[in-house]
C-alpha atoms as a PDB file:
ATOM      1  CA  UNK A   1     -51.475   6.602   3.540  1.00  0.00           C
ATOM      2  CA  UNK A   2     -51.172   2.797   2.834  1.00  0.00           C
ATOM      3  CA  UNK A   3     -47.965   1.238   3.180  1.00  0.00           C
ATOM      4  CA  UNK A   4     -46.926  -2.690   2.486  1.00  0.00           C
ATOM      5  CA  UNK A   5     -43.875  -4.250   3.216  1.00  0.00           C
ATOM      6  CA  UNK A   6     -43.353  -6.662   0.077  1.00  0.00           C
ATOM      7  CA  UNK A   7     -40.828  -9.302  -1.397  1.00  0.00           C
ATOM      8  CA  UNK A   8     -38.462  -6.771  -4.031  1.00  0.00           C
ATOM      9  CA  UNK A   9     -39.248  -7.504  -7.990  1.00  0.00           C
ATOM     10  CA  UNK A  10     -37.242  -6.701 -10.848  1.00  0.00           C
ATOM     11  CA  UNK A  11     -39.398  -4.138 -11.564  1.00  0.00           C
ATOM     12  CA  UNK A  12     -38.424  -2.129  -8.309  1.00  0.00           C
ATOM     13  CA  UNK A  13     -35.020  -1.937  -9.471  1.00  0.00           C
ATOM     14  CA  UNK A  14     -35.309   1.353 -11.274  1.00  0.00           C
ATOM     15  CA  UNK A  15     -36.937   3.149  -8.105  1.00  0.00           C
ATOM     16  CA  UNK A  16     -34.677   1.088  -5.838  1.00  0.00           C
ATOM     17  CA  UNK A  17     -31.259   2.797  -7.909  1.00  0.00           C
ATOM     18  CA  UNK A  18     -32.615   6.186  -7.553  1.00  0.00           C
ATOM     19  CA  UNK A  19     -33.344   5.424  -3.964  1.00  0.00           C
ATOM     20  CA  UNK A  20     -30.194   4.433  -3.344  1.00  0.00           C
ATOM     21  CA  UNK A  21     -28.427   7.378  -5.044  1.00  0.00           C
ATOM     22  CA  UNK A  22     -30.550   9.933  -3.542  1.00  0.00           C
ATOM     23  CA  UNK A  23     -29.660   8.575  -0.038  1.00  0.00           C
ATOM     24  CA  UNK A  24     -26.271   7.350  -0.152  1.00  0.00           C
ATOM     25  CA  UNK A  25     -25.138   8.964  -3.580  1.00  0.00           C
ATOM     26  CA  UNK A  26     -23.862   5.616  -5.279  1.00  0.00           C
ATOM     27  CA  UNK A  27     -26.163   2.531  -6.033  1.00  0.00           C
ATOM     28  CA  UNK A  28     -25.632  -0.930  -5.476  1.00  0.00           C
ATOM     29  CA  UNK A  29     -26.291  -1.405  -9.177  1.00  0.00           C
ATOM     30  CA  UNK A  30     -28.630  -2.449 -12.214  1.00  0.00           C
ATOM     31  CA  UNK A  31     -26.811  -5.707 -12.496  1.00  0.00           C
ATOM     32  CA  UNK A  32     -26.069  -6.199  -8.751  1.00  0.00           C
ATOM     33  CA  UNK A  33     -29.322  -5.845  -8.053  1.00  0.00           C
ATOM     34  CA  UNK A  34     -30.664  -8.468 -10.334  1.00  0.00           C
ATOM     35  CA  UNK A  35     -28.223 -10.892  -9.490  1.00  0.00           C
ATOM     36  CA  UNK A  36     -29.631 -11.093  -6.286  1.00  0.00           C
ATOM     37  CA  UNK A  37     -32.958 -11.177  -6.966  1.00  0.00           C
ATOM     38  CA  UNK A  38     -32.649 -14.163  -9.699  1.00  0.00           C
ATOM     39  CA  UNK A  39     -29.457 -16.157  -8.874  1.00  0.00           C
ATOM     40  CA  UNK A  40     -28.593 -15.646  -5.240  1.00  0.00           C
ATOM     41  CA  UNK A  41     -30.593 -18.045  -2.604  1.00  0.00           C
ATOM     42  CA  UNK A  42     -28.894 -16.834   0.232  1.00  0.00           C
ATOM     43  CA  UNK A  43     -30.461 -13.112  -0.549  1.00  0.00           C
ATOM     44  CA  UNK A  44     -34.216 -11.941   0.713  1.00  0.00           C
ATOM     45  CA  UNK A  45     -35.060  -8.261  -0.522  1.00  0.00           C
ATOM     46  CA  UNK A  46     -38.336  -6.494   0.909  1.00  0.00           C
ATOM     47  CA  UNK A  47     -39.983  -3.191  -0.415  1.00  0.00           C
ATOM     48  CA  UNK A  48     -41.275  -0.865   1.446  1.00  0.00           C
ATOM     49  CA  UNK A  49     -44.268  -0.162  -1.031  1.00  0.00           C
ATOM     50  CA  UNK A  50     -46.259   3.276   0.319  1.00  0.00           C
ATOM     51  CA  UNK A  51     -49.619   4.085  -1.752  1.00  0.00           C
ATOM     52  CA  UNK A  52     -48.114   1.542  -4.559  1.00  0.00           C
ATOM     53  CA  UNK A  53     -45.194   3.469  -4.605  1.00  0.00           C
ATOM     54  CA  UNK A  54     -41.296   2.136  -3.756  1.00  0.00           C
ATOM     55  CA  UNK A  55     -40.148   4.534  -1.124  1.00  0.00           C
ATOM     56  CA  UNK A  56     -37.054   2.274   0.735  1.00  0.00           C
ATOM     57  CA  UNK A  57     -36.219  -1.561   1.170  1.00  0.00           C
ATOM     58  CA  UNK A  58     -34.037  -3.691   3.611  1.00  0.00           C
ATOM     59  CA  UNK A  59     -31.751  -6.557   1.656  1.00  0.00           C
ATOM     60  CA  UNK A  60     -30.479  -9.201   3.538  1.00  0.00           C
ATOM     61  CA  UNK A  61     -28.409 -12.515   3.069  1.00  0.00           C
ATOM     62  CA  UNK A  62     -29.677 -15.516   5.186  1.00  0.00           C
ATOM     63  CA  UNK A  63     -27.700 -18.529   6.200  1.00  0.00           C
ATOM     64  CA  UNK A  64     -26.411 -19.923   9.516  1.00  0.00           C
ATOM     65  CA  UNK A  65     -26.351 -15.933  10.248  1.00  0.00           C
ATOM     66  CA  UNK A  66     -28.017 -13.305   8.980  1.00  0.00           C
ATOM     67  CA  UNK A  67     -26.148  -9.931   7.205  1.00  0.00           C
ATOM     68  CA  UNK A  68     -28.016  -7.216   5.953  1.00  0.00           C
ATOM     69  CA  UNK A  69     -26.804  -6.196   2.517  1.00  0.00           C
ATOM     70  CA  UNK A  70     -28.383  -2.259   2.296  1.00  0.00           C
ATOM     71  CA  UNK A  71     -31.099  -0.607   4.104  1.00  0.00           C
ATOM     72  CA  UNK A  72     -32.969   2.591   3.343  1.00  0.00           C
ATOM     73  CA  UNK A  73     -36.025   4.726   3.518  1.00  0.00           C
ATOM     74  CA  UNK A  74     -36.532   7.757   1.323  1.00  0.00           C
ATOM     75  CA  UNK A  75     -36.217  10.754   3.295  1.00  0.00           C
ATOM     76  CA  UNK A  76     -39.612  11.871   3.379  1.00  0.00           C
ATOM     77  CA  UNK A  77     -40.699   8.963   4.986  1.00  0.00           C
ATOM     78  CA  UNK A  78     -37.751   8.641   7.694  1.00  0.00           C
ATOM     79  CA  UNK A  79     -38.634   9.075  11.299  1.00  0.00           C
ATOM     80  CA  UNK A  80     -42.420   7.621  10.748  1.00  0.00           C
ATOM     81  CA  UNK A  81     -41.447   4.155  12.067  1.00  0.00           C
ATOM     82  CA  UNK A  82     -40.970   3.145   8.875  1.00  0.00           C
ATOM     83  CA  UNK A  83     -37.648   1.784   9.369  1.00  0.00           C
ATOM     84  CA  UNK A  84     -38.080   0.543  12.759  1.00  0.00           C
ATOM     85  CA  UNK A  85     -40.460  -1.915  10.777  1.00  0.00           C
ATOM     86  CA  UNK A  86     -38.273  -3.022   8.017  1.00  0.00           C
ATOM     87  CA  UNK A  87     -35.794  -3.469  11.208  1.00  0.00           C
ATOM     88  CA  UNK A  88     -38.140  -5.071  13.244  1.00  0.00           C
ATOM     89  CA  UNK A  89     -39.089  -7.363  10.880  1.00  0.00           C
ATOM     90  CA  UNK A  90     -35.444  -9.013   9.809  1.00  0.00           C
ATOM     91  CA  UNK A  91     -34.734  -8.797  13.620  1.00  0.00           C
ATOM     92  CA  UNK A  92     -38.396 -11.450  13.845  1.00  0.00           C
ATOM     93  CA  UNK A  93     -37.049 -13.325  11.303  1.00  0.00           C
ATOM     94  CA  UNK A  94     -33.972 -13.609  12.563  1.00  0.00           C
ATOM     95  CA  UNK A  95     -35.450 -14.937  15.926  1.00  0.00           C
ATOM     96  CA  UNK A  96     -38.110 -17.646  14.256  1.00  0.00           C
ATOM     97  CA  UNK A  97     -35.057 -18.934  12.088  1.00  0.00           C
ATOM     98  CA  UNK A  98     -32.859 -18.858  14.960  1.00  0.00           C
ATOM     99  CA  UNK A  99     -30.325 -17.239  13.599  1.00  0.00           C
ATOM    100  CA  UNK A 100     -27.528 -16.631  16.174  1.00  0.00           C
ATOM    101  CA  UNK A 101     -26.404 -13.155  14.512  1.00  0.00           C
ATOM    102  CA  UNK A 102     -27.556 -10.629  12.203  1.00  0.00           C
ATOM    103  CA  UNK A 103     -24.384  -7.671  10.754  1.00  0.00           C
ATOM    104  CA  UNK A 104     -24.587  -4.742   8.785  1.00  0.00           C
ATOM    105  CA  UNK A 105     -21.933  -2.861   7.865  1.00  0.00           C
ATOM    106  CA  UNK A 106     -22.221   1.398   8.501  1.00  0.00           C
ATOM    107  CA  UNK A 107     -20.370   4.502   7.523  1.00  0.00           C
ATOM    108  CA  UNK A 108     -18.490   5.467  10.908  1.00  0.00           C
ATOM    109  CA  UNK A 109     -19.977   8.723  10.073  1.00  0.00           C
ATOM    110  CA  UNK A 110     -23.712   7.774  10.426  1.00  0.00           C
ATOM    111  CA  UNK A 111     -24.301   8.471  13.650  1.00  0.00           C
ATOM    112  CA  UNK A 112     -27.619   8.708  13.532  1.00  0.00           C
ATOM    113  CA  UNK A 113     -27.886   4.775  11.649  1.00  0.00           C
ATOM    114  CA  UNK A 114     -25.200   3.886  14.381  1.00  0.00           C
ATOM    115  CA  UNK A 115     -27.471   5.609  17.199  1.00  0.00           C
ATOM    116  CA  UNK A 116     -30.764   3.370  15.310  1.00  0.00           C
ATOM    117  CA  UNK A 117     -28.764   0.353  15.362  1.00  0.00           C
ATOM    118  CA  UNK A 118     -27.615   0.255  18.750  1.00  0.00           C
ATOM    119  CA  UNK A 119     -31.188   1.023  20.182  1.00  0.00           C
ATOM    120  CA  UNK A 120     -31.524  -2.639  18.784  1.00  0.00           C
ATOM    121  CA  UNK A 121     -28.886  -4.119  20.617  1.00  0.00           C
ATOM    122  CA  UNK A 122     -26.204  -4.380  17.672  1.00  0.00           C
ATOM    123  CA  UNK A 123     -22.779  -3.565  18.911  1.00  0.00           C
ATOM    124  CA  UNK A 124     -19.515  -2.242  17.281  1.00  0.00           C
ATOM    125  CA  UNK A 125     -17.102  -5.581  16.542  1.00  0.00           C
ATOM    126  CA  UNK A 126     -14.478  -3.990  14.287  1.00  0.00           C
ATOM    127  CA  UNK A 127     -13.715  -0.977  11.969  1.00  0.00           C
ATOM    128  CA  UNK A 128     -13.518  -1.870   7.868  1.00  0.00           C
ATOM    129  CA  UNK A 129     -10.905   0.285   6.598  1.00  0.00           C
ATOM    130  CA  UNK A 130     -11.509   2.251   3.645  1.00  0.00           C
ATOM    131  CA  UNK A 131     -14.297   0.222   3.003  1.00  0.00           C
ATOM    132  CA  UNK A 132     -16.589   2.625   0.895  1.00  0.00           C
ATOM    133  CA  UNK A 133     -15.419   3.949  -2.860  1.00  0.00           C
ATOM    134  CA  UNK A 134     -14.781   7.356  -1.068  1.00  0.00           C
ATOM    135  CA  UNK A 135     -12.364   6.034   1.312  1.00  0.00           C
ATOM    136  CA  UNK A 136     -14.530   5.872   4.588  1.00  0.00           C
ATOM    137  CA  UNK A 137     -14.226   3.713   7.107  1.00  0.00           C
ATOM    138  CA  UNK A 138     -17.026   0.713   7.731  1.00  0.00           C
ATOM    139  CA  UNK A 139     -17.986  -0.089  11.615  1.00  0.00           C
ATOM    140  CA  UNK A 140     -19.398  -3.413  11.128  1.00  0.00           C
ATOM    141  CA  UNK A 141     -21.963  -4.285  13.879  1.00  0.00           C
ATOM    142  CA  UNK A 142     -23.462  -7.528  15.169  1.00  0.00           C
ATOM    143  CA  UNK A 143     -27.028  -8.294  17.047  1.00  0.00           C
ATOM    144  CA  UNK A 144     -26.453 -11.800  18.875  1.00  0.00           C
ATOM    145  CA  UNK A 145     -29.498 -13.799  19.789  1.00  0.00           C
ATOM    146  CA  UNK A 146     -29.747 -16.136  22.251  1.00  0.00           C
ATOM    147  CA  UNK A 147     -30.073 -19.636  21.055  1.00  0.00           C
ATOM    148  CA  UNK A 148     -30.190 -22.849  22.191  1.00  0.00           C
ATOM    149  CA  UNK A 149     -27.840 -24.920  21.097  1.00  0.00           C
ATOM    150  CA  UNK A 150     -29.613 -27.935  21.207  1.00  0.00           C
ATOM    151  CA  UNK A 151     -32.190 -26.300  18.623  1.00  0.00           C
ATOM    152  CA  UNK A 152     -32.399 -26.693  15.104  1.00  0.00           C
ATOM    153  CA  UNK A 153     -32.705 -23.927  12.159  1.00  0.00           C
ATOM    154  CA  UNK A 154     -36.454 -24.377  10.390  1.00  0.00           C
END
């Protein structure tokens, strides 16, 4: 198995939809998707590419702090570190750029994403009500880093 984490291209956006509806039953979108990828600068999308083939991705925003936008890998291919390495990696990024937080937004029901995310050190700052189209409560969660002040973003 040869795996590749890669910048997203329009031409992933086909796989990424069915990704995303497999794994969270709704998509963020043909025309969400390229939005990002063409007209957003703030926005960073990277594929997890496994024997040439699109099997998750992480999307994040990146400004004075970091959010990440969606987050997935195909269930196959969950609990093979996988995901710890799309994680790891925007959590690196986050450090060189030093970013002072990174958020997600989770369905209070994930437990086992929750359980993932505080391994990481991201903590539980406030509950989104009704945030998802079925009515479902978002816990949005924040990793701080420690940065000094007197630094500057590269």
């Amino acid at each position: 198995m040869r795996y590749l984490l890669r910048p997203l291209e329009k031409k992933d956006i086909p796989a990424v939809i069915k990704g995303e509806e497999k794994i969270f039953g709704v998509s963020l979108g043909e025309d969400y998707l390229i939005s990002e990828l063409e007209l957003n600068p703030f926005a960073q999308y990277i594929a997890l590419d496994i024997d040439g083939v699109l099997h998750g991705y992480i999307g994040i925003w990146v400004a004075d702090n970091m959010q990440i936008i969606n987050f997935y890998v195909d269930k196959e291919y969950q609990n093979m570190g996988f995901g710890t390495m799309l994680l790891e990696f925007v959590i690196r990024v986050c450090e060189d750029s030093k970013i002072k937080n990174l958020s997600l937004e989770v369905r209070e029901s994930n437990k086992i994403a929750i359980s993932f995310y505080e391994k990481y050190g991201f903590m539980e700052k406030t509950k989104r009500k009704n945030y998802y189209n079925d009515g479902e409560d978002a816990l949005l969660m924040v990793k701080e880093f420690e940065v000094d002040d007197d630094s500057t973003r590269s």
